[in-house]
Protein backbone atom coordinates (compact mmCIF):
# COMPACT_ATOMS: atom_id res chain seq x y z
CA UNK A 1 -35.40 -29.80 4.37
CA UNK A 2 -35.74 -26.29 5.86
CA UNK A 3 -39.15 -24.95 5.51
CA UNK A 4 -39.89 -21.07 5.72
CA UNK A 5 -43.28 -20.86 7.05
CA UNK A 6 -44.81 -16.99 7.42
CA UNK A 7 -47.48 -16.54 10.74
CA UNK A 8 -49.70 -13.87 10.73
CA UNK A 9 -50.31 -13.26 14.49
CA UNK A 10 -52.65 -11.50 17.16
CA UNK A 11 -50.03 -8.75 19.21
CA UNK A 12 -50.91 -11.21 22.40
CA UNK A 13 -48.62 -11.70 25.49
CA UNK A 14 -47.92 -15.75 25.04
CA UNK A 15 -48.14 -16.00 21.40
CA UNK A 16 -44.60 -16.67 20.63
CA UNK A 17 -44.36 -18.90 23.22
CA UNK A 18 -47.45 -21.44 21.53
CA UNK A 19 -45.95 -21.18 18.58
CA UNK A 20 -42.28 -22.29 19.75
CA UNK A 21 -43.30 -24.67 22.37
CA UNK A 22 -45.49 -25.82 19.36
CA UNK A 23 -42.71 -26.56 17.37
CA UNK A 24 -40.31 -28.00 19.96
CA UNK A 25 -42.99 -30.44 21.33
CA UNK A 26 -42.47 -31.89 18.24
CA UNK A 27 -38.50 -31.68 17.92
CA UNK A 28 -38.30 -29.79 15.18
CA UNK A 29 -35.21 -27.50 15.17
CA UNK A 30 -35.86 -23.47 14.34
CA UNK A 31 -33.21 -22.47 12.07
CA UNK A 32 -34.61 -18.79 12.18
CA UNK A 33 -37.04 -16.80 13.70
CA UNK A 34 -38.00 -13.07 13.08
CA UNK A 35 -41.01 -11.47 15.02
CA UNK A 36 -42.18 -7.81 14.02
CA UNK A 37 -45.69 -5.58 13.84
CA UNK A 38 -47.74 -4.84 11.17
CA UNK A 39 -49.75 -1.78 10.66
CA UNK A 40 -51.96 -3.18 12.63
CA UNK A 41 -50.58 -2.94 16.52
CA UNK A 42 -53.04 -5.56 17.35
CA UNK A 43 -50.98 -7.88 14.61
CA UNK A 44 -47.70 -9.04 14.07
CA UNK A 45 -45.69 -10.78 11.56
CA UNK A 46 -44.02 -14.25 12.14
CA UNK A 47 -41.31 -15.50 10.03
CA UNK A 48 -39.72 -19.03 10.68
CA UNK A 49 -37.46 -21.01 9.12
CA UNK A 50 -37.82 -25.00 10.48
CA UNK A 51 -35.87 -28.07 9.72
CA UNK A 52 -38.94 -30.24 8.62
CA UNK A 53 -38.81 -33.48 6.72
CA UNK A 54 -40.67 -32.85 3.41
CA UNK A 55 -43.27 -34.99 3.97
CA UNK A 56 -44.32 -33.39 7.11
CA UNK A 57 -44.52 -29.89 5.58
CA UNK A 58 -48.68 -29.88 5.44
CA UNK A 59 -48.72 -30.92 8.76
CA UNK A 60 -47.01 -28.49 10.41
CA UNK A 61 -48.84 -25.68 8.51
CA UNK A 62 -52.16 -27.33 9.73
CA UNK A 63 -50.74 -27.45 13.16
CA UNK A 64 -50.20 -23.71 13.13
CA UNK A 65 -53.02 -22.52 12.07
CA UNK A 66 -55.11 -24.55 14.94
CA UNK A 67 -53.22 -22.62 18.15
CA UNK A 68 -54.75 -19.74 19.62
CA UNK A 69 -53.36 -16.56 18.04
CA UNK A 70 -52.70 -17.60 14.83
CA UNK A 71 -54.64 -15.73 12.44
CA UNK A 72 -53.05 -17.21 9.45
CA UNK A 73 -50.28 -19.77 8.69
CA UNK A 74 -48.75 -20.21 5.36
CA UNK A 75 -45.61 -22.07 3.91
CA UNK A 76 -44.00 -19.59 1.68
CA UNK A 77 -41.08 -21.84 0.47
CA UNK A 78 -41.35 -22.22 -2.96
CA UNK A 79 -42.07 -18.26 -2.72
CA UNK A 80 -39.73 -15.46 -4.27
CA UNK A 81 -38.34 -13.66 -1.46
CA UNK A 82 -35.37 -11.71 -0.71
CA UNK A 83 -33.16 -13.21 2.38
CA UNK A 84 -30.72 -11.28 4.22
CA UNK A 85 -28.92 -11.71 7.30
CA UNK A 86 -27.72 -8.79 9.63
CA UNK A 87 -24.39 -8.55 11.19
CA UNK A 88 -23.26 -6.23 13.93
CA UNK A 89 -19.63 -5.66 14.14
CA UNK A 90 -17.37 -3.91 16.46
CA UNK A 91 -14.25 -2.78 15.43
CA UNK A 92 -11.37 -1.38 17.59
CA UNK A 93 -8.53 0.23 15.33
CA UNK A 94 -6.49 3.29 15.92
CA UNK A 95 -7.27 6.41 13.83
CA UNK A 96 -4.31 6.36 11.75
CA UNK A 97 -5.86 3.03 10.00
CA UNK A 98 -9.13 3.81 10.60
CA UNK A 99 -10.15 5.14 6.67
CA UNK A 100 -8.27 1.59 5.77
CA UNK A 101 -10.87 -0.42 7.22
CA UNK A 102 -13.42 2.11 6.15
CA UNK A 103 -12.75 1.17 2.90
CA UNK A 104 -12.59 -2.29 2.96
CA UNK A 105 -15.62 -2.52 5.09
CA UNK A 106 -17.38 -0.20 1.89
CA UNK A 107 -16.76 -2.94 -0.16
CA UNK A 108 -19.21 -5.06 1.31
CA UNK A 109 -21.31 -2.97 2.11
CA UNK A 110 -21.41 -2.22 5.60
CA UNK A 111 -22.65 0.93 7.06
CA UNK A 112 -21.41 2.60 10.43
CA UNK A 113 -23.65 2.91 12.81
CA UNK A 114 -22.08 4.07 15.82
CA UNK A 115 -18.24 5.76 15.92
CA UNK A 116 -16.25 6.83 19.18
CA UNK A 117 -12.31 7.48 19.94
CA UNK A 118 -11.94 3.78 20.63
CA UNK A 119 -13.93 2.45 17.58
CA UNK A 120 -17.08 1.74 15.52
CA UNK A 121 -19.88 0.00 15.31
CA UNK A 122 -20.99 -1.19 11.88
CA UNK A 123 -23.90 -3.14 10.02
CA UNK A 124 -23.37 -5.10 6.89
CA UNK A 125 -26.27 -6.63 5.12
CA UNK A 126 -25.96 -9.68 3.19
CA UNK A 127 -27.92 -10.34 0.61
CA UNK A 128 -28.05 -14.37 -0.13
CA UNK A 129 -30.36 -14.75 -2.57
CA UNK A 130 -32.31 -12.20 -4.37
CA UNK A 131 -35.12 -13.32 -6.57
CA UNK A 132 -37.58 -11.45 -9.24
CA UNK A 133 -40.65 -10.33 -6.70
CA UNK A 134 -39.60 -8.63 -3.36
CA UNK A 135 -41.73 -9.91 -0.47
């Protein structure tokens, strides 16, 4: 069962490394991993998403919050969240068909984010499951 498992993280040189070595020592299998700062440049935010048998769930959360540069470790699972995923897309299409795909890529949503004589560049959110409370 994937667990999603948010780290709350001192800004340290090694600290991603403990906490995926962590998590491989044990073979479990990171489906996802996103990594940012928080206000705080001395902090930063850890999201994972871990293939975890259910039962194990506690464990792994107690295993976090034991390394080094974990400030806090918390299983947000059963959370309300909002979960996208990003995709980058390069398109090469001559102008005459260009406003075509335009359109079509519109539909879903995608924004361009880079355009030159031999194509674009564009991003496309998807949005998988969007529940009452944003995150």
């Amino acid at each position: 069962m994937l667990q999603v498992i948010s780290l709350l993280v001192e800004n340290k040189l090694g600290a991603l490394l403990r906490v995926t070595g962590l998590l491989s020592a044990r073979g479990y299998n990171i489906e996802s991993l996103t990594v940012a700062r928080t206000l705080d440049p001395t902090l930063s935010r850890m999201s994972i998403v871990v293939d975890v048998d259910s039962s194990l769930r506690g464990q792994v959360i107690k295993q976090m919050n034991k390394l080094v540069n974990v400030l806090q470790a918390s299983d947000v699972t059963e959370a309300p969240a909002v979960k996208r995923e990003l995709l980058l897309l390069r398109v090469r299409t001559p102008m005459d068909s260009r406003t075509a795909v335009l359109k079509e890529a519109e539909i879903f949503g995608a924004r361009v984010v880079d355009s030159s004589v031999e194509g674009f560049a564009t991003l496309v959110s998807f949005v998988r499951h969007l529940l009452a409370t944003i995150c």
